[in-house]
PDB file of N, CA and C in Angstrom:
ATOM      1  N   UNK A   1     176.233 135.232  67.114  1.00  0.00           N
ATOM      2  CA  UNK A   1     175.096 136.112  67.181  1.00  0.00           C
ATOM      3  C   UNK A   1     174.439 136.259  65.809  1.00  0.00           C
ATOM      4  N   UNK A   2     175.090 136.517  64.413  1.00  0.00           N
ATOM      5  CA  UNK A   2     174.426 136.505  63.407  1.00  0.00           C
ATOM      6  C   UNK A   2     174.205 135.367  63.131  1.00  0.00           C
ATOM      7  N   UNK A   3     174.478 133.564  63.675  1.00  0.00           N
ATOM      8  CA  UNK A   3     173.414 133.034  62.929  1.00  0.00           C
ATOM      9  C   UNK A   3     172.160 132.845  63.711  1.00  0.00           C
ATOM     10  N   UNK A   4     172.106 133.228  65.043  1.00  0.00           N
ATOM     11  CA  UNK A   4     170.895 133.417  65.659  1.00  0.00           C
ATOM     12  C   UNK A   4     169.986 134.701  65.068  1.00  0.00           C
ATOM     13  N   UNK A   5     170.566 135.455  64.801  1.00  0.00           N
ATOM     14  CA  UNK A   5     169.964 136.564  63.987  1.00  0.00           C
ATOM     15  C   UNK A   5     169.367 135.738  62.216  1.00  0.00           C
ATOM     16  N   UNK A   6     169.724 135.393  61.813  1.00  0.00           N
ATOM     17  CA  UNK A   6     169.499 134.274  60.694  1.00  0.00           C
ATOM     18  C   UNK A   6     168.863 132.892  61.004  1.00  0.00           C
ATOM     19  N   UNK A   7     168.020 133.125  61.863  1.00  0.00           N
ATOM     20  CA  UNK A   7     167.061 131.741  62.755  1.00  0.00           C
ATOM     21  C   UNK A   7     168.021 130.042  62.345  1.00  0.00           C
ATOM     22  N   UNK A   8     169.448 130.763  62.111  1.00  0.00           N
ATOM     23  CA  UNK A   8     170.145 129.010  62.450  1.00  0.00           C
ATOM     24  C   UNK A   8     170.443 128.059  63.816  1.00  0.00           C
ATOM     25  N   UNK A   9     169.717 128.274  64.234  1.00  0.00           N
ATOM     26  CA  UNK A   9     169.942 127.904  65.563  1.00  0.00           C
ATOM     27  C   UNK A   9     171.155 126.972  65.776  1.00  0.00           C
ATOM     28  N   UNK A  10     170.629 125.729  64.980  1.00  0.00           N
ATOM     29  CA  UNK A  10     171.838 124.840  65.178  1.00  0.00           C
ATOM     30  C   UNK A  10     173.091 124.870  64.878  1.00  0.00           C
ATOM     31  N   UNK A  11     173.168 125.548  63.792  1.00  0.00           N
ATOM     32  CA  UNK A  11     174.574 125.804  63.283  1.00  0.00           C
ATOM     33  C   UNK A  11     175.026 126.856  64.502  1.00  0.00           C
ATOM     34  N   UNK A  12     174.298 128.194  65.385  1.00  0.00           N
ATOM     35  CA  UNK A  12     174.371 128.920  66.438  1.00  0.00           C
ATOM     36  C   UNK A  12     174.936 127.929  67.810  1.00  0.00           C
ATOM     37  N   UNK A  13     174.434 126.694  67.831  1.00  0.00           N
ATOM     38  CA  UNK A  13     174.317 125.962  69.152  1.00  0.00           C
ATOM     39  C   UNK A  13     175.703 125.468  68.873  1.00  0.00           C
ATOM     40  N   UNK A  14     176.120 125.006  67.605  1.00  0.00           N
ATOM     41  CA  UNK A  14     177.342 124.334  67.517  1.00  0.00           C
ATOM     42  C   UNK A  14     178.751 124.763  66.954  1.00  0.00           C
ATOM     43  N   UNK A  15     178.544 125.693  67.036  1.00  0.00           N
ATOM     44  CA  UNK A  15     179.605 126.997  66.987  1.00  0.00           C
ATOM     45  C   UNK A  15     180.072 127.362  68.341  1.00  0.00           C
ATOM     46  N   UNK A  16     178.378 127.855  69.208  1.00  0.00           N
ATOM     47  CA  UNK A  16     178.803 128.054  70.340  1.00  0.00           C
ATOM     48  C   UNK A  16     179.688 126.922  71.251  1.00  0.00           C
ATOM     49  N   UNK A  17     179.216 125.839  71.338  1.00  0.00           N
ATOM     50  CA  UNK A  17     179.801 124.968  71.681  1.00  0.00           C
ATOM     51  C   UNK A  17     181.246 124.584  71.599  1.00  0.00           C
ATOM     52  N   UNK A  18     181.354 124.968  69.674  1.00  0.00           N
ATOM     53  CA  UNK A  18     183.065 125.199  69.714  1.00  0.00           C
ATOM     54  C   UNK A  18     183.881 125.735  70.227  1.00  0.00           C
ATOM     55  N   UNK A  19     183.862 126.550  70.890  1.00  0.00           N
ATOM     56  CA  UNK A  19     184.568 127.838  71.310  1.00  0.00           C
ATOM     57  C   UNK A  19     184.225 127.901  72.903  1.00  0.00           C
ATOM     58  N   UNK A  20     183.164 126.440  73.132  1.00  0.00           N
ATOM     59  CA  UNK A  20     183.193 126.278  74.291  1.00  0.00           C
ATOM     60  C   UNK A  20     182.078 127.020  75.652  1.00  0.00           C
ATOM     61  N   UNK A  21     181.723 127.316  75.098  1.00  0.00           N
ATOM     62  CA  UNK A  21     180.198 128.587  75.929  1.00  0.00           C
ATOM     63  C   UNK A  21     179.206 128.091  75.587  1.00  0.00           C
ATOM     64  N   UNK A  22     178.978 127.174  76.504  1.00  0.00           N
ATOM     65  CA  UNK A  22     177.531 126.738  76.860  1.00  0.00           C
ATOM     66  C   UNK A  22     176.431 127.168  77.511  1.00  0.00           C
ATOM     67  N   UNK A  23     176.423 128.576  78.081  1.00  0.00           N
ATOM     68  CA  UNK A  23     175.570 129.240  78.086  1.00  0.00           C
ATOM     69  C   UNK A  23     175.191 130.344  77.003  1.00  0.00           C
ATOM     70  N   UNK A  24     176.007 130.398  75.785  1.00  0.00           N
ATOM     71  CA  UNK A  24     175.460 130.829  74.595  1.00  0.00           C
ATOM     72  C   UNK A  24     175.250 129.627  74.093  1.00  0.00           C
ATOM     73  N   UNK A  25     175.181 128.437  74.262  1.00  0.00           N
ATOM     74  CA  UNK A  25     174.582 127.389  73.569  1.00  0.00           C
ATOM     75  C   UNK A  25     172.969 127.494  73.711  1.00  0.00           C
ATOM     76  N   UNK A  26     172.567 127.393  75.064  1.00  0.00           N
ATOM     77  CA  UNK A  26     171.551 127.115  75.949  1.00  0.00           C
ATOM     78  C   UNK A  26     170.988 128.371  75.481  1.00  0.00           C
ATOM     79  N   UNK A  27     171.255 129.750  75.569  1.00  0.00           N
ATOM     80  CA  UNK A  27     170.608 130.712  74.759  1.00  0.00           C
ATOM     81  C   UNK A  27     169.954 130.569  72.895  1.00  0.00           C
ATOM     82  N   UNK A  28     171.076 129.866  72.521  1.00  0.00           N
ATOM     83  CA  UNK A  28     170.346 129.356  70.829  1.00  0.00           C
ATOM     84  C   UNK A  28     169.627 128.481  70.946  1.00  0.00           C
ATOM     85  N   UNK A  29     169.611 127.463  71.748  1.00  0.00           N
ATOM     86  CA  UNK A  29     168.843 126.109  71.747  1.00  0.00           C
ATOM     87  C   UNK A  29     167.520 126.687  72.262  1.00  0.00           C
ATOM     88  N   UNK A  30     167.426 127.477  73.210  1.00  0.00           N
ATOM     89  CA  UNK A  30     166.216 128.300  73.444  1.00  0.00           C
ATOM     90  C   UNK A  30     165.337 128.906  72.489  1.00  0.00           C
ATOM     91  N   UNK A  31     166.340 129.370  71.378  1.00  0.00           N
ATOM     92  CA  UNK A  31     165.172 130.389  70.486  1.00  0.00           C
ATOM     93  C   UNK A  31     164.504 129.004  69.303  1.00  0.00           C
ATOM     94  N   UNK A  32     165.104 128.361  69.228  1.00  0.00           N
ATOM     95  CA  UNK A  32     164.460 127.468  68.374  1.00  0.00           C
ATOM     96  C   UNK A  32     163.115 126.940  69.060  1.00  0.00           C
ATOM     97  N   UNK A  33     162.334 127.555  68.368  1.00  0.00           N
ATOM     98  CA  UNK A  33     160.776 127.514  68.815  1.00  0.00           C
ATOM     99  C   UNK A  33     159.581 126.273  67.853  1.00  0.00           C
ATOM    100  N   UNK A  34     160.690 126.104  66.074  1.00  0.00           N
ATOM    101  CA  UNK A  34     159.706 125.911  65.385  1.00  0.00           C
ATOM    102  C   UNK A  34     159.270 124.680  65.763  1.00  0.00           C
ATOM    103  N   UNK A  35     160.198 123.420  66.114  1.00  0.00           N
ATOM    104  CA  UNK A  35     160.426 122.348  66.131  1.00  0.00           C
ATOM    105  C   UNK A  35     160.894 121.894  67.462  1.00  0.00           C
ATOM    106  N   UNK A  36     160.043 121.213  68.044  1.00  0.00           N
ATOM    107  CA  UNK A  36     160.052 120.665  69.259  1.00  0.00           C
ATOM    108  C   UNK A  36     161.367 119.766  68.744  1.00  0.00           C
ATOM    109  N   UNK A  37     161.047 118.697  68.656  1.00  0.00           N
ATOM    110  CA  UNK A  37     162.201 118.059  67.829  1.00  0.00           C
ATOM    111  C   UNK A  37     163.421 118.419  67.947  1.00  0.00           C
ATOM    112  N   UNK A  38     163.667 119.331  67.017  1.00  0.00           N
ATOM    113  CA  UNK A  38     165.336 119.789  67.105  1.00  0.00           C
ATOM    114  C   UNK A  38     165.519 120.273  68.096  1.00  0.00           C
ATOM    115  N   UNK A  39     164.680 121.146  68.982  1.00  0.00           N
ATOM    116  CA  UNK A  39     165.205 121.732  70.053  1.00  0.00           C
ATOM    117  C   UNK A  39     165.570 120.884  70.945  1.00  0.00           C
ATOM    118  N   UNK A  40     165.129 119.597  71.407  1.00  0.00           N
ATOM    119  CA  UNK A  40     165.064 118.445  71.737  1.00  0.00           C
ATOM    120  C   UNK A  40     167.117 118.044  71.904  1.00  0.00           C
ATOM    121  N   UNK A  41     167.049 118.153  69.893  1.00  0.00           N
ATOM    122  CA  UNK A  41     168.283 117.382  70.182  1.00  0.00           C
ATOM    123  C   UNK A  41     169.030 118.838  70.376  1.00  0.00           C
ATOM    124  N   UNK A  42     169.257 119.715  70.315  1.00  0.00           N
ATOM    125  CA  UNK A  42     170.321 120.487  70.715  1.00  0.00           C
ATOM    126  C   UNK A  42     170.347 120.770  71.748  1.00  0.00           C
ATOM    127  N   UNK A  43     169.225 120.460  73.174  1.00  0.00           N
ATOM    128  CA  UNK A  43     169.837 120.521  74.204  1.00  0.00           C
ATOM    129  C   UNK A  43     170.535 118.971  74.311  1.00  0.00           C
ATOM    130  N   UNK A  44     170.055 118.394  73.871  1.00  0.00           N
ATOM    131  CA  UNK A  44     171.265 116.649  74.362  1.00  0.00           C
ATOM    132  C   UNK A  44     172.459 116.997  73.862  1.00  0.00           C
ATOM    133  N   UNK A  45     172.844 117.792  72.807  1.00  0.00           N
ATOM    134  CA  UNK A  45     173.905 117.913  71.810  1.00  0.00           C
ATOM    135  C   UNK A  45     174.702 118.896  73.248  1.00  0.00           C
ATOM    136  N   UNK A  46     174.069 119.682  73.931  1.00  0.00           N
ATOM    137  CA  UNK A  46     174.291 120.359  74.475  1.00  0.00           C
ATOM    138  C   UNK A  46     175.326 119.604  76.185  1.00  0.00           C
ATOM    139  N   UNK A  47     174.174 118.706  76.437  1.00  0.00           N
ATOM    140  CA  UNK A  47     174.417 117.389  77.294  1.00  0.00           C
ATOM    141  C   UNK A  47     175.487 116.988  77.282  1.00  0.00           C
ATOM    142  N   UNK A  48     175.771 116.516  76.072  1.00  0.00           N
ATOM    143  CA  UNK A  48     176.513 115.385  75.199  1.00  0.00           C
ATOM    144  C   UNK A  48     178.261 115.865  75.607  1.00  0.00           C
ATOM    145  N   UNK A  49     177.964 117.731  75.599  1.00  0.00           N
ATOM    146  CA  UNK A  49     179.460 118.038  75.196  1.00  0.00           C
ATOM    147  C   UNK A  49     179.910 118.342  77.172  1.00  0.00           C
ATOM    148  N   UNK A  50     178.622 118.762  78.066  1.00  0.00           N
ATOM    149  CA  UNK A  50     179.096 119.318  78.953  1.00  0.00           C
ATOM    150  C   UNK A  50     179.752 117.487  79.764  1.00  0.00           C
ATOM    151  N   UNK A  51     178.846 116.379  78.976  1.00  0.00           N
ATOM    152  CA  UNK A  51     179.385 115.237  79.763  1.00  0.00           C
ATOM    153  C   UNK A  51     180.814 115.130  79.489  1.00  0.00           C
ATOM    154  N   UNK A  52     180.899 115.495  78.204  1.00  0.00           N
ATOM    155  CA  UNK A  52     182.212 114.930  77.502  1.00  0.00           C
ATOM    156  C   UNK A  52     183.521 115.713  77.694  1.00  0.00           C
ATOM    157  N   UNK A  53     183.198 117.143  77.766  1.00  0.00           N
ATOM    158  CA  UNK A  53     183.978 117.832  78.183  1.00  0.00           C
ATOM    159  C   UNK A  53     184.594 117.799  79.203  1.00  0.00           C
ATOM    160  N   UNK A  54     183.660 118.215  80.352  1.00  0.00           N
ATOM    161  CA  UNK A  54     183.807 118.615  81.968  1.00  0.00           C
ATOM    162  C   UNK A  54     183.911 117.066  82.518  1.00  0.00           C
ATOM    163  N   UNK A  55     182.970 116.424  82.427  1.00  0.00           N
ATOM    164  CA  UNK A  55     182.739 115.240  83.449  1.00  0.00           C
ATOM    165  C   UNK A  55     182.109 115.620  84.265  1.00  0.00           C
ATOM    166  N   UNK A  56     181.115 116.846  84.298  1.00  0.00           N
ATOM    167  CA  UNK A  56     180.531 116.970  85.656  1.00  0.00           C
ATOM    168  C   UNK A  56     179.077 116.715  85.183  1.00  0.00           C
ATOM    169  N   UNK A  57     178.607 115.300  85.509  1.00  0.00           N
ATOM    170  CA  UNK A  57     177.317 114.737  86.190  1.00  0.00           C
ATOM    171  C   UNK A  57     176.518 115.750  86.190  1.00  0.00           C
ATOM    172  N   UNK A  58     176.726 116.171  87.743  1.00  0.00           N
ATOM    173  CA  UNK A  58     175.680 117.856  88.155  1.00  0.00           C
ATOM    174  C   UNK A  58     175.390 118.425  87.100  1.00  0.00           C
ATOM    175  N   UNK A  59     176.175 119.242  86.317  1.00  0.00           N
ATOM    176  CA  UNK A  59     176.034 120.345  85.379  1.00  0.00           C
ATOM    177  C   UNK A  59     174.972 119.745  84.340  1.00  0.00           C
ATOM    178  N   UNK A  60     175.227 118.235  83.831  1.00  0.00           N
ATOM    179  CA  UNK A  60     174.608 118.003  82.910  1.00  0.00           C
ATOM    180  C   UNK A  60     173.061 117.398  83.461  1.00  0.00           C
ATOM    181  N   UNK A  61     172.995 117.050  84.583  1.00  0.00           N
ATOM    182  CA  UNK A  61     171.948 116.780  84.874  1.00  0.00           C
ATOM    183  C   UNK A  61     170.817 118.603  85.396  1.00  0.00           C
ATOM    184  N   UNK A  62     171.646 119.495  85.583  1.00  0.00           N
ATOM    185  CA  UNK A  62     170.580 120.534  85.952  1.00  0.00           C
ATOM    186  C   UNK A  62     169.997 120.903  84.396  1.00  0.00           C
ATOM    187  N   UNK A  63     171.017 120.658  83.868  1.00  0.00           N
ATOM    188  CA  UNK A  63     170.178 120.914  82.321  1.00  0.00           C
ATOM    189  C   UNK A  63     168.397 120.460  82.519  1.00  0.00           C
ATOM    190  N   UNK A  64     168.518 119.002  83.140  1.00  0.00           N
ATOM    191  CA  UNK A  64     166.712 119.232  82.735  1.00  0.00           C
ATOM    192  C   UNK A  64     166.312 120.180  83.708  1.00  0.00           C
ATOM    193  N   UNK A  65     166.910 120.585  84.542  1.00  0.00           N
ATOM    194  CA  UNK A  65     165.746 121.670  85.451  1.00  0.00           C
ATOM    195  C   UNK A  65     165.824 123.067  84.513  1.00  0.00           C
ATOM    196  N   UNK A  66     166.682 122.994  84.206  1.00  0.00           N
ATOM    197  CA  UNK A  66     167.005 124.344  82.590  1.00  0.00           C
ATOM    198  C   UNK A  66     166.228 124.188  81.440  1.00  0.00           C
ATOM    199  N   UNK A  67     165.610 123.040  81.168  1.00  0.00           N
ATOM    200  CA  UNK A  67     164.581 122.641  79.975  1.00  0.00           C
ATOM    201  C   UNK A  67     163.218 122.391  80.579  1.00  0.00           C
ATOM    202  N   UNK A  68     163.416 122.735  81.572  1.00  0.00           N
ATOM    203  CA  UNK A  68     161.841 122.188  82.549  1.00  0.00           C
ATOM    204  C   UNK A  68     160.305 122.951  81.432  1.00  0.00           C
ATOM    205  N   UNK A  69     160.553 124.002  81.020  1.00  0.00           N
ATOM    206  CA  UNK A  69     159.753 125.287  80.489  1.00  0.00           C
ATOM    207  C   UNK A  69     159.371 125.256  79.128  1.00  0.00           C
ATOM    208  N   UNK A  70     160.864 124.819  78.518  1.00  0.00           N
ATOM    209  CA  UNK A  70     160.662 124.986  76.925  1.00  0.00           C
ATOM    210  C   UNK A  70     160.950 123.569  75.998  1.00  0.00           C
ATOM    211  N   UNK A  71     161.620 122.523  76.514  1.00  0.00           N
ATOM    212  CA  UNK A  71     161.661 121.451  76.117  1.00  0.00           C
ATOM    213  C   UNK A  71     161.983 120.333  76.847  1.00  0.00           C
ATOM    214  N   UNK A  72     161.097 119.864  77.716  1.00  0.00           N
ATOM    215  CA  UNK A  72     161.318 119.280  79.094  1.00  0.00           C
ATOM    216  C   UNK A  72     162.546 117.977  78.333  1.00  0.00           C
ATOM    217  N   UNK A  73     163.499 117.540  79.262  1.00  0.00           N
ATOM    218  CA  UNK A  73     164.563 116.277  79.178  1.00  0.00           C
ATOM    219  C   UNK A  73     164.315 115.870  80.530  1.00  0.00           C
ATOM    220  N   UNK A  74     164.277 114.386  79.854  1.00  0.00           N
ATOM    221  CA  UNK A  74     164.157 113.424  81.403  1.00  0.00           C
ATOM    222  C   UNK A  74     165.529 112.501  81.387  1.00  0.00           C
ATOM    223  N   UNK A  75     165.897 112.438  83.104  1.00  0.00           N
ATOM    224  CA  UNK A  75     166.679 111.906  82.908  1.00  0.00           C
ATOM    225  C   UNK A  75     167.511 110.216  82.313  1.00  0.00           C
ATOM    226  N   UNK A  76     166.111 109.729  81.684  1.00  0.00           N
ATOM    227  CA  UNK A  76     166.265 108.965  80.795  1.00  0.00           C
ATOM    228  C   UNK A  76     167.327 109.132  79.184  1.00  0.00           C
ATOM    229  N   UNK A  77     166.526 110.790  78.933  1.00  0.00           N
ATOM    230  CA  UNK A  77     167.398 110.754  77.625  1.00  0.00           C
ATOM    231  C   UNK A  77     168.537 111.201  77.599  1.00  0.00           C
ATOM    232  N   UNK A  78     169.219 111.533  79.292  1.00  0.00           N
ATOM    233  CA  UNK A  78     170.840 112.209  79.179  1.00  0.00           C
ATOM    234  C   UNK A  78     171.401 110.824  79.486  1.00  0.00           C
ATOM    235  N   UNK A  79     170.951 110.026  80.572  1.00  0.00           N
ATOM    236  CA  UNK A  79     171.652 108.820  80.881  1.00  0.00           C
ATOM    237  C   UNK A  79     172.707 107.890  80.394  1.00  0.00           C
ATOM    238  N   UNK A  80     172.037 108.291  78.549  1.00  0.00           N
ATOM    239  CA  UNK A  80     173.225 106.947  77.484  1.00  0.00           C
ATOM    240  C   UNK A  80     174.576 107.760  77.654  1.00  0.00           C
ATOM    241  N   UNK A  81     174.496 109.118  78.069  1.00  0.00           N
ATOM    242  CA  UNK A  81     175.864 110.372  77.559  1.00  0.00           C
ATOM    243  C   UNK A  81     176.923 109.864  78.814  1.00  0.00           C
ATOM    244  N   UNK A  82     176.610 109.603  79.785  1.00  0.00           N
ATOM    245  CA  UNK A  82     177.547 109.420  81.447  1.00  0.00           C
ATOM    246  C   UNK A  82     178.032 107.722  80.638  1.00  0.00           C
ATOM    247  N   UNK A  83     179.487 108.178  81.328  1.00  0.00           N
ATOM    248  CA  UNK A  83     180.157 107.076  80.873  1.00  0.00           C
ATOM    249  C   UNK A  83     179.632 105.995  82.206  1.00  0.00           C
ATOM    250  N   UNK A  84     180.032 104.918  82.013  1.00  0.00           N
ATOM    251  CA  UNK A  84     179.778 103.694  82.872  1.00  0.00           C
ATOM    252  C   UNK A  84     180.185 104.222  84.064  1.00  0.00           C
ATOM    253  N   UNK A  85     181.312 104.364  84.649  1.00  0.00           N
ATOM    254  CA  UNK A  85     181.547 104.792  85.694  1.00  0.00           C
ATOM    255  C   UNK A  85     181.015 106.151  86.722  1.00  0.00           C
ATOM    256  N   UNK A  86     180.145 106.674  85.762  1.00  0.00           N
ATOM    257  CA  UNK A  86     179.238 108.018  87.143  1.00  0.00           C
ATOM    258  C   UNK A  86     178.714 107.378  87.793  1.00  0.00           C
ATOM    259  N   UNK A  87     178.756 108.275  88.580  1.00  0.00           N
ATOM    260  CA  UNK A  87     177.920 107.951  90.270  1.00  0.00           C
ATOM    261  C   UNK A  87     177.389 108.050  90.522  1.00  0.00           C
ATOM    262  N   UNK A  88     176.386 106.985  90.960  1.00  0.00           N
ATOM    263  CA  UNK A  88     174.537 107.260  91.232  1.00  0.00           C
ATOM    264  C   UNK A  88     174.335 108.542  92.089  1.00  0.00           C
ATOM    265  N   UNK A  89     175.172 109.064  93.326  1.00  0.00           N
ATOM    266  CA  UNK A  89     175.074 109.788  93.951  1.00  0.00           C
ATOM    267  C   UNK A  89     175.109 111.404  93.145  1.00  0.00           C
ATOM    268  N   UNK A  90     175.161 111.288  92.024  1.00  0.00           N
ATOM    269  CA  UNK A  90     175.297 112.729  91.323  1.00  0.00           C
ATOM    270  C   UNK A  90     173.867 112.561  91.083  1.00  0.00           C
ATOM    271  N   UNK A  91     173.090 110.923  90.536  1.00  0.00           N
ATOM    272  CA  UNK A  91     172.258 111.266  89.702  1.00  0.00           C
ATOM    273  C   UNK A  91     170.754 111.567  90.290  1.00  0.00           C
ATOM    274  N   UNK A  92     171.227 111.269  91.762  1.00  0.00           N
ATOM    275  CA  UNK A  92     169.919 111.025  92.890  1.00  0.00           C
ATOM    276  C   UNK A  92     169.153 112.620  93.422  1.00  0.00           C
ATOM    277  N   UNK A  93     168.434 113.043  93.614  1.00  0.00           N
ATOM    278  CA  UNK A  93     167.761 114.570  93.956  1.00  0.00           C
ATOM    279  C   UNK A  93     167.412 115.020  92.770  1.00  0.00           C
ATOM    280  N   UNK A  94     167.644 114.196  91.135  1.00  0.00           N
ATOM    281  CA  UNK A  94     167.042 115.068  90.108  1.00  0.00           C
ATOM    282  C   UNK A  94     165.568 114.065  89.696  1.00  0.00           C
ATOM    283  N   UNK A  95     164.579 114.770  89.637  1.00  0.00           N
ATOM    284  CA  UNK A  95     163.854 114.268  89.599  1.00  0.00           C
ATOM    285  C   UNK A  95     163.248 114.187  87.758  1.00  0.00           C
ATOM    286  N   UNK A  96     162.887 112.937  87.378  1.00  0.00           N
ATOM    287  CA  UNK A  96     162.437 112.624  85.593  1.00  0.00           C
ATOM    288  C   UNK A  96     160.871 113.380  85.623  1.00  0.00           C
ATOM    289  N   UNK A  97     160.746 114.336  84.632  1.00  0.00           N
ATOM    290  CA  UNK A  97     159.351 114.616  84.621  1.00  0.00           C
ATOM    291  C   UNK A  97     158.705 113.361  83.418  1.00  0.00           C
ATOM    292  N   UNK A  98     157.521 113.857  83.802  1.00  0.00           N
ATOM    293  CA  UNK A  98     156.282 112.913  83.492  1.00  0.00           C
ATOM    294  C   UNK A  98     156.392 112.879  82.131  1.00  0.00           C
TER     295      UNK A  98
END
């Protein structure tokens, strides 16, 4: 909370992440407003850990309907994170915005 209070977002996103709470991730990656850009990568960073962690496909793919607003992700740029073996059937009903 204080480095979101101290506009660190990232250092906020990857803390949270340590300790495993990815919905206080998704809350810091949110306030970062200045920079399209970084916000960019800390939701993939965000991606990156729920692929790596969990293995759940789903979770990491609703992320873009969770960035739809403030930093749209298509499912182009989560795709490299799923190991070879996911299943098209997780990846089918999410739709890539424009």
């Amino acid at each position: 909370m204080v480095l979101s209070l101290m506009h660190q977002y990232s250092e906020a996103v990857d803390l949270a992440l340590e300790i495993g709470d990815v919905a206080l991730a998704k809350i810091n990656a949110d306030h970062m407003t200045d920079d399209p850009e970084v916000r960019k990568r800390l939701w993939l960073k965000i991606a990156k850990f729920v692929v790596e962690q969990t293995g759940d496909v789903k979770a990491a793919m609703a992320l873009i309907t969770d960035t739809e607003r403030s930093c749209p992700l298509k499912v182009e740029d989560i795709l490299p994170l799923f190991p070879d073996f996911a299943v098209m059937d997780d990846l089918k009903g999410n739709k890539a915005t424009p």
